[in-house]
Protein backbone atom coordinates (compact mmCIF):
# COMPACT_ATOMS: atom_id res chain seq x y z
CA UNK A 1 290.72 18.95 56.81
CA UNK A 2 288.47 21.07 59.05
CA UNK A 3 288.72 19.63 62.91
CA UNK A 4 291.47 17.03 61.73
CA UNK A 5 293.69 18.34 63.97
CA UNK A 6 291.84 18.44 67.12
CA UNK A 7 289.40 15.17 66.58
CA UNK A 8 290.75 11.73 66.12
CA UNK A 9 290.31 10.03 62.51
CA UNK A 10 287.81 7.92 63.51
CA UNK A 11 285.88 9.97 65.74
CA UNK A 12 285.29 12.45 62.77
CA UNK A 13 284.71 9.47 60.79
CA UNK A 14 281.98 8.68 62.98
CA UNK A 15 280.44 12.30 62.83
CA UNK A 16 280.41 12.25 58.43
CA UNK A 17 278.56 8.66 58.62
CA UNK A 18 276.13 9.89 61.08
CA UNK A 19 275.72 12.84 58.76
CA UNK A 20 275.81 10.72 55.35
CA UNK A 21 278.33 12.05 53.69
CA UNK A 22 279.73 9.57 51.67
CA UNK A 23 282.39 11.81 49.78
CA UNK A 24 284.11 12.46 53.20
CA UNK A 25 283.59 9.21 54.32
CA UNK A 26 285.87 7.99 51.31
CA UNK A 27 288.03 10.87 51.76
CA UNK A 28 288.64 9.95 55.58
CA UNK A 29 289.06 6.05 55.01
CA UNK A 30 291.51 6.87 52.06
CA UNK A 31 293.25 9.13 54.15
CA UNK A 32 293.37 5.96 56.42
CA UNK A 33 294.66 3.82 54.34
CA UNK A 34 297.47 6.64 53.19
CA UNK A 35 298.75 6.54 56.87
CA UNK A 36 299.11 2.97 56.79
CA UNK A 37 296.10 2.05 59.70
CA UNK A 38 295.68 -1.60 59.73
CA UNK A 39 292.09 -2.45 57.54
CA UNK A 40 290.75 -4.50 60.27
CA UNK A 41 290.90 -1.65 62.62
CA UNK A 42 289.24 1.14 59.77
CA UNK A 43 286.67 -2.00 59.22
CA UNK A 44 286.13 -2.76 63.48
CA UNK A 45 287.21 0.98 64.84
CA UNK A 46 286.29 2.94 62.46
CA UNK A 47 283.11 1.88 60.49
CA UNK A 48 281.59 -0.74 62.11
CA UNK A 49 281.66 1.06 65.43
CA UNK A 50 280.01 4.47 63.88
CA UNK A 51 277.08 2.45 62.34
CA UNK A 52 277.24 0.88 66.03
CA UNK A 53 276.56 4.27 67.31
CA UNK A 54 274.11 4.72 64.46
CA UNK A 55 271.71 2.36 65.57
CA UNK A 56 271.72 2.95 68.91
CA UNK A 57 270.83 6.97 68.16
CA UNK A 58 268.22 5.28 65.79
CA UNK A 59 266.79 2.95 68.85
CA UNK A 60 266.97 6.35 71.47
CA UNK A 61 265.01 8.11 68.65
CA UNK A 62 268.17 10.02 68.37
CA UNK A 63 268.14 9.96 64.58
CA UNK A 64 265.16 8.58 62.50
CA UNK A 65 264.81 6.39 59.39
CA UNK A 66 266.09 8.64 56.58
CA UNK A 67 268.87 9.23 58.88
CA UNK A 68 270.22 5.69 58.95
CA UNK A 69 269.43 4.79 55.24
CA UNK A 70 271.57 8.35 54.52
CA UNK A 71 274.60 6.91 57.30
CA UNK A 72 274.37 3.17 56.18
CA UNK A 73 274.39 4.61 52.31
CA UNK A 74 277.68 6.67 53.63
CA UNK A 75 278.92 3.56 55.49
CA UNK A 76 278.64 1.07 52.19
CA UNK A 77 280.68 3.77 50.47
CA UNK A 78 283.63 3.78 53.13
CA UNK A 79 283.42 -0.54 52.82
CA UNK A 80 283.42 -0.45 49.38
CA UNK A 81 286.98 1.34 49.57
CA UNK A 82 288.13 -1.42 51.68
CA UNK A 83 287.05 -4.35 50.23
CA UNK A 84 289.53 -5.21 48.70
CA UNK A 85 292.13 -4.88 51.12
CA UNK A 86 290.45 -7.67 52.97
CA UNK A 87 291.96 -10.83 51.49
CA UNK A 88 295.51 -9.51 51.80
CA UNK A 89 295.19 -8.46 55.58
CA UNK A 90 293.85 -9.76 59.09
CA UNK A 91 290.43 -9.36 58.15
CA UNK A 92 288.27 -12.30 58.33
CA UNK A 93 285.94 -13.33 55.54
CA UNK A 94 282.85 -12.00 55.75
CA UNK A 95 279.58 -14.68 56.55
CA UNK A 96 277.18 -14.65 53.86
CA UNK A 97 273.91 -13.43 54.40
CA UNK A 98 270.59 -14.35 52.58
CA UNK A 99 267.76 -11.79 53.27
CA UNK A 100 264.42 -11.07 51.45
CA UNK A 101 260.41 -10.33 51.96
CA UNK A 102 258.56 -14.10 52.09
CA UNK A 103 256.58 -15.22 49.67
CA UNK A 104 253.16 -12.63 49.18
CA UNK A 105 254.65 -9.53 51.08
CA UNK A 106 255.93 -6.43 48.66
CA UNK A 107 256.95 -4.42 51.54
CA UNK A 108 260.60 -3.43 51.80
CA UNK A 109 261.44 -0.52 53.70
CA UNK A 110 261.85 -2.34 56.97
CA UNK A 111 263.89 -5.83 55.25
CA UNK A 112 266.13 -2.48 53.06
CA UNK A 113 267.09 -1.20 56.86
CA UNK A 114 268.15 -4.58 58.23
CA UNK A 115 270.25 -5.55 55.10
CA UNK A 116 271.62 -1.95 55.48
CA UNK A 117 272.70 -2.68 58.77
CA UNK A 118 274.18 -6.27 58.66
CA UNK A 119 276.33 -5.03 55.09
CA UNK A 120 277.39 -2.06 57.18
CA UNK A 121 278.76 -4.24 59.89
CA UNK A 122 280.86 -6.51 57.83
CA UNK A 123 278.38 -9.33 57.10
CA UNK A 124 278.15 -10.18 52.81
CA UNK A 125 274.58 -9.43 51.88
CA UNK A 126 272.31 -11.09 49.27
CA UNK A 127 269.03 -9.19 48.97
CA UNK A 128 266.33 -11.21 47.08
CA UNK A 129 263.69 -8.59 47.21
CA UNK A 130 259.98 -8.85 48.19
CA UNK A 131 257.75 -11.77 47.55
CA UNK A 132 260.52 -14.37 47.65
CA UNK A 133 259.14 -17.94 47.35
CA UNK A 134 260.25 -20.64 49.62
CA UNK A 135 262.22 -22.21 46.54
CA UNK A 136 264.52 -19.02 45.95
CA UNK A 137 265.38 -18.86 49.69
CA UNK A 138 266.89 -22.62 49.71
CA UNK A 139 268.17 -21.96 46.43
CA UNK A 140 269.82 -19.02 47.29
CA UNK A 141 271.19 -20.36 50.59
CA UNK A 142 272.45 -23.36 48.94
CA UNK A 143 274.28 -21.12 45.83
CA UNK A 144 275.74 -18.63 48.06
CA UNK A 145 276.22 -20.88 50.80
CA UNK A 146 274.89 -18.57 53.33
CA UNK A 147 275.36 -18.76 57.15
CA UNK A 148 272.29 -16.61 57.79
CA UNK A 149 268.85 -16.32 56.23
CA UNK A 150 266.64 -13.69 56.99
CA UNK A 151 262.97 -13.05 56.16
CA UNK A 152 260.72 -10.37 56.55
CA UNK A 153 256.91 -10.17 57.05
CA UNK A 154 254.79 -6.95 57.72
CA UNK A 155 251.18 -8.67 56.96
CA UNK A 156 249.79 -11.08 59.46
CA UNK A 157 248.70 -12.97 56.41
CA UNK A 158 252.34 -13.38 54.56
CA UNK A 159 253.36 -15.00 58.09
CA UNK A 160 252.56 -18.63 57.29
CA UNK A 161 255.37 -18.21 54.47
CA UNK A 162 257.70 -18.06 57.07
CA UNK A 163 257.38 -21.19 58.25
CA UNK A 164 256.53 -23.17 54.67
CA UNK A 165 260.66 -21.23 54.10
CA UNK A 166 262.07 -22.85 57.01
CA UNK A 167 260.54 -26.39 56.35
CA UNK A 168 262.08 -26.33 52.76
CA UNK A 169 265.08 -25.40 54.11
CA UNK A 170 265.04 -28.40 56.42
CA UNK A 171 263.43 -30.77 53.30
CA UNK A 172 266.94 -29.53 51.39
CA UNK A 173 269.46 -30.40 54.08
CA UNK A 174 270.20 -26.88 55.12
CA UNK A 175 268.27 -26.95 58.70
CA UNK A 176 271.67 -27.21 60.76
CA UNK A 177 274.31 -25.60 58.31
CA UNK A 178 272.22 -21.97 58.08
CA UNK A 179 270.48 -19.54 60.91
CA UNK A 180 267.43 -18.56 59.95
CA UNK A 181 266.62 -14.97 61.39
CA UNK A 182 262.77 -13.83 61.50
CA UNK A 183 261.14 -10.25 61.64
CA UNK A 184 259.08 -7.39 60.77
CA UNK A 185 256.05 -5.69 62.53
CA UNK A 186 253.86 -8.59 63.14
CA UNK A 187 255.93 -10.93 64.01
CA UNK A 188 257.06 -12.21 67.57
CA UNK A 189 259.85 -14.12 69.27
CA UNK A 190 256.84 -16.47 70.49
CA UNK A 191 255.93 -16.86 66.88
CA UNK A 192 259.69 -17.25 65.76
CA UNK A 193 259.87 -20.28 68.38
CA UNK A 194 256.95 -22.07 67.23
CA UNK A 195 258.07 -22.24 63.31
CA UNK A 196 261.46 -23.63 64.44
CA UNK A 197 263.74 -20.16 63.62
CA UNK A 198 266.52 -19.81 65.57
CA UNK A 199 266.09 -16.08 66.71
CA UNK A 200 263.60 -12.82 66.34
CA UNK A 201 264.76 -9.19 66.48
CA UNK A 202 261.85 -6.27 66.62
CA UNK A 203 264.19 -4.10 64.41
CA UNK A 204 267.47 -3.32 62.66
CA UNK A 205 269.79 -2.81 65.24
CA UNK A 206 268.85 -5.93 67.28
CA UNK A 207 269.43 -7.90 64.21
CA UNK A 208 272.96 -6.57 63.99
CA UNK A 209 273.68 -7.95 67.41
CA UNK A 210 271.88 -11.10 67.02
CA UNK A 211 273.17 -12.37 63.94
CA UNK A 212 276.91 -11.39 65.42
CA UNK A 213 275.60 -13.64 68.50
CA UNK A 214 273.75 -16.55 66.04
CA UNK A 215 277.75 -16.94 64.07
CA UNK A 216 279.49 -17.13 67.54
CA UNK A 217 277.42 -20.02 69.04
């Protein structure tokens, strides 16, 4: 393998994810695997902490948007190899996410990223789409028996949903057993404290870190 003599495993990894190459991605985590590296450190060490890197390039306008869809796409690919190693090693379950567009809002591109992101970092992700109704978020949360739900707004208008979500959630029991994560272009942590969610990130990468922080308190 070119460079695999000079540059660490997971330093290369790191270079083929930033570059989305999924078919060396899978070739590098297989070879992994073949030299008997523990999963949680190919999951921590290796993956997580490229798509790590990823967003921060993507927050220094390092890399830009088709960048990190490419690298996350490359990432799933490289998790996907792993998966199921994780119930016969060290690795801890992964929480369950709920994420999806509120109710009147078709726009994805930004609510694609984050769930991008969060899979890519080890989190389980359920994406309901766009124009999810208050009724399929509890439902969902309930089924799946999320830890986190997410929700997405880009129009100023589609913001109100937001808040009708979080009150069903409440109405169904669910206020203290999920986290309920709020974003998208309009939206502000001022905003996020009024309708009662328990934390705001402007973009992808914050999410990441705030969900990781929302699980640990």
């Amino acid at each position: 393998m070119e460079g695999g003599k000079t540059m660490p495993l997971f330093e290369e990894l790191m270079e083929y994810i930033i570059q989305g190459e999924e078919s060396k991605v899978r070739e590098l985590v297989d070879q992994a695997l073949q030299n008997e590296i523990p999963v949680n450190e190919i999951l921590n060490d290796g993956l997580i902490h490229a798509m790590n890197t990823v967003g921060l390039k993507f927050k220094n306008c390092e890399l830009y948007l088709p960048d990190v869809l490419w690298a996350a796409q490359a990432m799933k690919a490289g998790i996907e190899m792993i998966r199921p190693f994780f119930q016969k090693s060290e690795v801890d379950a992964l929480a369950k996410v709920v994420i999806g567009t509120v109710e009147g809002d078709i726009h994805e591109i930004g609510k694609n990223l984050v769930a991008m992101m969060v899979e890519a970092n080890g989190f389980d992700v359920v994406d309901l789409g766009v124009d999810v109704s208050p009724e399929k978020f509890v439902e969902s949360v309930e089924t799946n028996g999320a830890k986190i739900c997410m929700m997405s707004a880009l129009l100023t208008t589609t913001m109100p949903a937001m808040k009708k979500t979080i009150e069903a959630l409440k109405q169904a029991g669910l206020g203290g057993k999920v986290k309920i994560m709020v974003g998208g272009a309009p939206v502000t942590k001022q905003f996020s404290v009024e309708i009662g969610a328990d934390g705001y990130s402007p973009d992808a990468s914050g999410a990441v870190d705030l969900a990781k922080k929302l699980l640990a308190d």
